[in-house]
C-alpha atoms as a PDB file:
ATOM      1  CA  UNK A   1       2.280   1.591  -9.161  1.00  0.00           C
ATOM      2  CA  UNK A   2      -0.269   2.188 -11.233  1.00  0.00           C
ATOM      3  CA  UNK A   3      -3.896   3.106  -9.598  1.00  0.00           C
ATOM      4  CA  UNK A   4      -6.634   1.434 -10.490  1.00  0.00           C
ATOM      5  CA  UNK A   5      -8.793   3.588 -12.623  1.00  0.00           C
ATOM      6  CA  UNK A   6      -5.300   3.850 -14.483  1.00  0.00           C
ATOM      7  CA  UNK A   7      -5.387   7.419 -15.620  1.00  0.00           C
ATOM      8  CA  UNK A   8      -9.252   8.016 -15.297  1.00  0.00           C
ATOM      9  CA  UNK A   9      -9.562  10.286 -12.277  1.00  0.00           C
ATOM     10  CA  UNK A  10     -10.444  13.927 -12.047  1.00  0.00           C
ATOM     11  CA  UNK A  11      -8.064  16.566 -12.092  1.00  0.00           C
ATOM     12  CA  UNK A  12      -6.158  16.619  -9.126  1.00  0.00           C
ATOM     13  CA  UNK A  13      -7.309  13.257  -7.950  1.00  0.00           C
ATOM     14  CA  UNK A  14      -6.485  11.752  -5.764  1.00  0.00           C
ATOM     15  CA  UNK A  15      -4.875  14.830  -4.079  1.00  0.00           C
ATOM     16  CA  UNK A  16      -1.189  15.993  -4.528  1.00  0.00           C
ATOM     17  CA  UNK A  17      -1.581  15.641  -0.130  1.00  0.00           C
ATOM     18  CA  UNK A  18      -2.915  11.502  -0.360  1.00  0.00           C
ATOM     19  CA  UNK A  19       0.180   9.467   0.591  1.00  0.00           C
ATOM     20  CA  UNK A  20       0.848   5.473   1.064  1.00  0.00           C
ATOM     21  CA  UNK A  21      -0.092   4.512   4.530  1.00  0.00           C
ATOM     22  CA  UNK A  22       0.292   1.729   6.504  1.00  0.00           C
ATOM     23  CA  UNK A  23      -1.620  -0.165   9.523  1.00  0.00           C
ATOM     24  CA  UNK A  24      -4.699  -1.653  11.022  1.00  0.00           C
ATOM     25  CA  UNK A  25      -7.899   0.595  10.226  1.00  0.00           C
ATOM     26  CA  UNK A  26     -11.668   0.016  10.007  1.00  0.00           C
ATOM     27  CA  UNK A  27     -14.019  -0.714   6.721  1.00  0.00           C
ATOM     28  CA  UNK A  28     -17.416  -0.821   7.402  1.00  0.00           C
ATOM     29  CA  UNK A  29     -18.515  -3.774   5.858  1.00  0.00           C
ATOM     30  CA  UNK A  30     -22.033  -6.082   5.155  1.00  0.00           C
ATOM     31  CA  UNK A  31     -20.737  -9.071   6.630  1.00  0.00           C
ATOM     32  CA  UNK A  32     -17.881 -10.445   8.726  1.00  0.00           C
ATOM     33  CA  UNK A  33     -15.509 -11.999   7.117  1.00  0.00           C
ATOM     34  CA  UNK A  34     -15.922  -9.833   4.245  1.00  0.00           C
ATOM     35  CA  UNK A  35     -16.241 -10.275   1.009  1.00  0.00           C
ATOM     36  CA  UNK A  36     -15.509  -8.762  -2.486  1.00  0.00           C
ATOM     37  CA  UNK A  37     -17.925  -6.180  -2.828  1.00  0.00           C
ATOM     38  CA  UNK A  38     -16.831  -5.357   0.526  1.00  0.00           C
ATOM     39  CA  UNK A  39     -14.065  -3.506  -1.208  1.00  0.00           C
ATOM     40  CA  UNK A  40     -15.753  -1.648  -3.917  1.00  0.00           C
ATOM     41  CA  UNK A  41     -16.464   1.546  -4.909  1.00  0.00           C
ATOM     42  CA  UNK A  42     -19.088   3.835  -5.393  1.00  0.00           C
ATOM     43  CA  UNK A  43     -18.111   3.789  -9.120  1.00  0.00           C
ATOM     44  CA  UNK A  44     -17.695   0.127  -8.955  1.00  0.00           C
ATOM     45  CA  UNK A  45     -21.374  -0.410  -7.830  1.00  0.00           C
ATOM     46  CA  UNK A  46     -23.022   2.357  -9.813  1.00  0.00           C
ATOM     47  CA  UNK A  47     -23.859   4.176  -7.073  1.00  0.00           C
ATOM     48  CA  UNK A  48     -25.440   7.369  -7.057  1.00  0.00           C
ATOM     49  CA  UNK A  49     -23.066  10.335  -5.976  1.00  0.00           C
ATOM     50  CA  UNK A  50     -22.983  14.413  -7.893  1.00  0.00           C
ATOM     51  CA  UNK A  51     -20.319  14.305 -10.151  1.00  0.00           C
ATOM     52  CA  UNK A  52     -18.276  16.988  -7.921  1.00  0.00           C
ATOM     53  CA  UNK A  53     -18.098  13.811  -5.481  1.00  0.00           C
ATOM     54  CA  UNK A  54     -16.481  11.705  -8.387  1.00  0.00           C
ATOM     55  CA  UNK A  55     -12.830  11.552  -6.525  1.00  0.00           C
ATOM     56  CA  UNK A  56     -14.396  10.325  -3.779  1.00  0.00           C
ATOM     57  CA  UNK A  57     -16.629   7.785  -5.449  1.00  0.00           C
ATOM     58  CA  UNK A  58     -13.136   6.335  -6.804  1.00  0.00           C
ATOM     59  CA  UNK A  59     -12.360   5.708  -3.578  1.00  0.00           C
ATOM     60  CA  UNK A  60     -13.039   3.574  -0.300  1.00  0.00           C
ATOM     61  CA  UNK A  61     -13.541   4.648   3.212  1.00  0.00           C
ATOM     62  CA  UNK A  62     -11.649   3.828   5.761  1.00  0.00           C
ATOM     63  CA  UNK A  63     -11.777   4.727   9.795  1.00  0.00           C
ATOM     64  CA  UNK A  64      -9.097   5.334  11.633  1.00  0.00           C
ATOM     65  CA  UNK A  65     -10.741   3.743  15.384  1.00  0.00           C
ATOM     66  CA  UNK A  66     -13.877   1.885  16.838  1.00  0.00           C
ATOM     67  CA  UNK A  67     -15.125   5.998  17.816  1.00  0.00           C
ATOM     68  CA  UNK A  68     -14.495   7.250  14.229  1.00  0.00           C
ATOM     69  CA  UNK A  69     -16.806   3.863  13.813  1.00  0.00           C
ATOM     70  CA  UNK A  70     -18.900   4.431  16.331  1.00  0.00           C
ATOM     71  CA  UNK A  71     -19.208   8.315  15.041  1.00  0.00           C
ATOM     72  CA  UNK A  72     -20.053   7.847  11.271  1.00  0.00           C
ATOM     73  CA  UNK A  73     -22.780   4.885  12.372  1.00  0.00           C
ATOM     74  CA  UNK A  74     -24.470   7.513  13.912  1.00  0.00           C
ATOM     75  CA  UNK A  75     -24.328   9.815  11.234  1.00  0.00           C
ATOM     76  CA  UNK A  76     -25.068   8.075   8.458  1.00  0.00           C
ATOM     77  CA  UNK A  77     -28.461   6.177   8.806  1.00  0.00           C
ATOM     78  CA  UNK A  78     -27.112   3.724   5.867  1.00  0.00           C
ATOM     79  CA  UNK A  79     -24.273   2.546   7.869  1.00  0.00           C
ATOM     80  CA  UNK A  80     -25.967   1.335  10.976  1.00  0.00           C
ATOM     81  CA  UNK A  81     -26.435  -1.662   9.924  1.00  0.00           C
ATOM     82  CA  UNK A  82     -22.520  -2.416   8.244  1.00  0.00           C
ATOM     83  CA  UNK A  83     -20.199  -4.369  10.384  1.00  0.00           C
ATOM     84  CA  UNK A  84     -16.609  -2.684  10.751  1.00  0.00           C
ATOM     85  CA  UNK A  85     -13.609  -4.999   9.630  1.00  0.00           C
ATOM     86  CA  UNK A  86     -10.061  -4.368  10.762  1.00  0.00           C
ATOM     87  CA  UNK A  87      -8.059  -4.296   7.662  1.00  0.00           C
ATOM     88  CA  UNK A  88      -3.934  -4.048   7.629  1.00  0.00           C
ATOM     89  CA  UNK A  89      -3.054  -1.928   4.719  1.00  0.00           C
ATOM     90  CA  UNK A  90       0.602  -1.711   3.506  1.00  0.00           C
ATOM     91  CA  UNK A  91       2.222   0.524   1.716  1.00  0.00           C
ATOM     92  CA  UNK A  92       1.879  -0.551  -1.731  1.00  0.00           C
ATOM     93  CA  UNK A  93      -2.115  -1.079  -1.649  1.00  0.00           C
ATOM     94  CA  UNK A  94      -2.627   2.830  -2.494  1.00  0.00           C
ATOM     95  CA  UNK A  95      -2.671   6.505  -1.352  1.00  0.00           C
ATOM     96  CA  UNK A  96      -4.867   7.739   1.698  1.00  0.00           C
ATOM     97  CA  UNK A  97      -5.757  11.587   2.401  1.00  0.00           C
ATOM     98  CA  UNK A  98      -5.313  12.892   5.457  1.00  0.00           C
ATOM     99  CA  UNK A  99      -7.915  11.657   8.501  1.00  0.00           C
ATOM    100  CA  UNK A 100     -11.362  14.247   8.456  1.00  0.00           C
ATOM    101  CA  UNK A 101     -12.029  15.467  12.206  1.00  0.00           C
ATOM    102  CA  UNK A 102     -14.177  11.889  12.447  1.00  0.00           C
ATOM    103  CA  UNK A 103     -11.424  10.131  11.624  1.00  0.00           C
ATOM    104  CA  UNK A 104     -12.401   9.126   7.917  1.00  0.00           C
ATOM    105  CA  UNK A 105     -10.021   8.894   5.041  1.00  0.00           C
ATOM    106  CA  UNK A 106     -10.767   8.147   1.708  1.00  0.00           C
ATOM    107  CA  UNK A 107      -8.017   5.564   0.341  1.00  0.00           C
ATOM    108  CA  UNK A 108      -7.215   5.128  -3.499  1.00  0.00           C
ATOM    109  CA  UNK A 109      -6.114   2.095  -4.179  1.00  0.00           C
ATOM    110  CA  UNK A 110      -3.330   0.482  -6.851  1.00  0.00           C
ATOM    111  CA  UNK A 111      -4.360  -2.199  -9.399  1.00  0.00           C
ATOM    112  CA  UNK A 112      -4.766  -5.494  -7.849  1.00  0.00           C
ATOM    113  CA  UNK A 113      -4.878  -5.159  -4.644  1.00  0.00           C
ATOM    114  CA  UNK A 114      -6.297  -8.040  -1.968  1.00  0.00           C
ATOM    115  CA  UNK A 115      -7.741  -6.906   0.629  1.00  0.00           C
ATOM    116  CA  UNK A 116      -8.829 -10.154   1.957  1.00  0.00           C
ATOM    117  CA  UNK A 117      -5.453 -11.717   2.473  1.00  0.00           C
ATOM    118  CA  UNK A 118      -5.374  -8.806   5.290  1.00  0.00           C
ATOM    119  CA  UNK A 119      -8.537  -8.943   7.147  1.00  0.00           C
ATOM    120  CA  UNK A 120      -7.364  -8.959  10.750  1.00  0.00           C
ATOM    121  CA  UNK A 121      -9.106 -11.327  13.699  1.00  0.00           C
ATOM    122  CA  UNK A 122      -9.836  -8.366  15.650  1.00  0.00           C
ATOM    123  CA  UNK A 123      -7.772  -8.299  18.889  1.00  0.00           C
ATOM    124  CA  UNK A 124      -8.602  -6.061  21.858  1.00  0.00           C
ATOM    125  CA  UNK A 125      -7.672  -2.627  21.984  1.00  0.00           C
ATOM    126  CA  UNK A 126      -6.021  -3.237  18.370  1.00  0.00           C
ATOM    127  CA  UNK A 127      -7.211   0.199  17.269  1.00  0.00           C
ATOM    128  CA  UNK A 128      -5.857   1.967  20.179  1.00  0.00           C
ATOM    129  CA  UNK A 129      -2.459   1.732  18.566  1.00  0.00           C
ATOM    130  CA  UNK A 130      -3.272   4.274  15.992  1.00  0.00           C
END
């Protein structure tokens, strides 16, 4: 599948270790539901990031549970205000690296993908299965 920059992505991005995953995890989000912009980039919305960073501005951010939510709320002043949104992601909707020690991964997605024909009606203890 094809990603969906197509070919333009830095060298060695996304990373020879980012594989398809699969499951409920967390997008911190302005509203719930979401909506479109919900599930853009950095790139997408012109945001300002050093080019080094330009991998990861191709990318979206994903948490792995409600602490890894709870976590980067608190440590990113910008975020306090998001709401997080479960969101099942199957195996063709892109490559994820590996979870940080907060439990982030940035997630590259394929071309096309809907991410709001899998927003999940958050059930308790949902993200305790991960």
């Amino acid at each position: 599948m094809d990603l969906k920059y197509g070919t333009d992505y830095p060298e060695a991005c996304p990373p020879i270790s980012a594989k398809p995953i699969e499951g409920a995890f967390y997008r911190l989000c302005d509203s719930n539901p979401p909506t479109e912009n919900d599930f853009k980039t950095h790139v997408d919305l012109n945001l300002k990031f050093i080019p080094a960073k330009l991998c990861e501005a191709k990318a979206l951010s994903f948490l792995r549970d409600k602490q890894s939510v709870e976590a980067y709320k608190k440590r990113f002043r910008v975020l306090r205000k998001k709401t997080e949104v479960l969101v099942d992601l199957k195996l063709d909707y892109g490559l994820a690296d590996e979870f940080d020690e907060k439990g982030h991964f940035n997630f590259w997605e394929f071309n096309q993908v809907n991410f709001l024909e899998n927003v999940e009606e958050e059930e308790e203890n949902e993200a305790d299965k991960h």
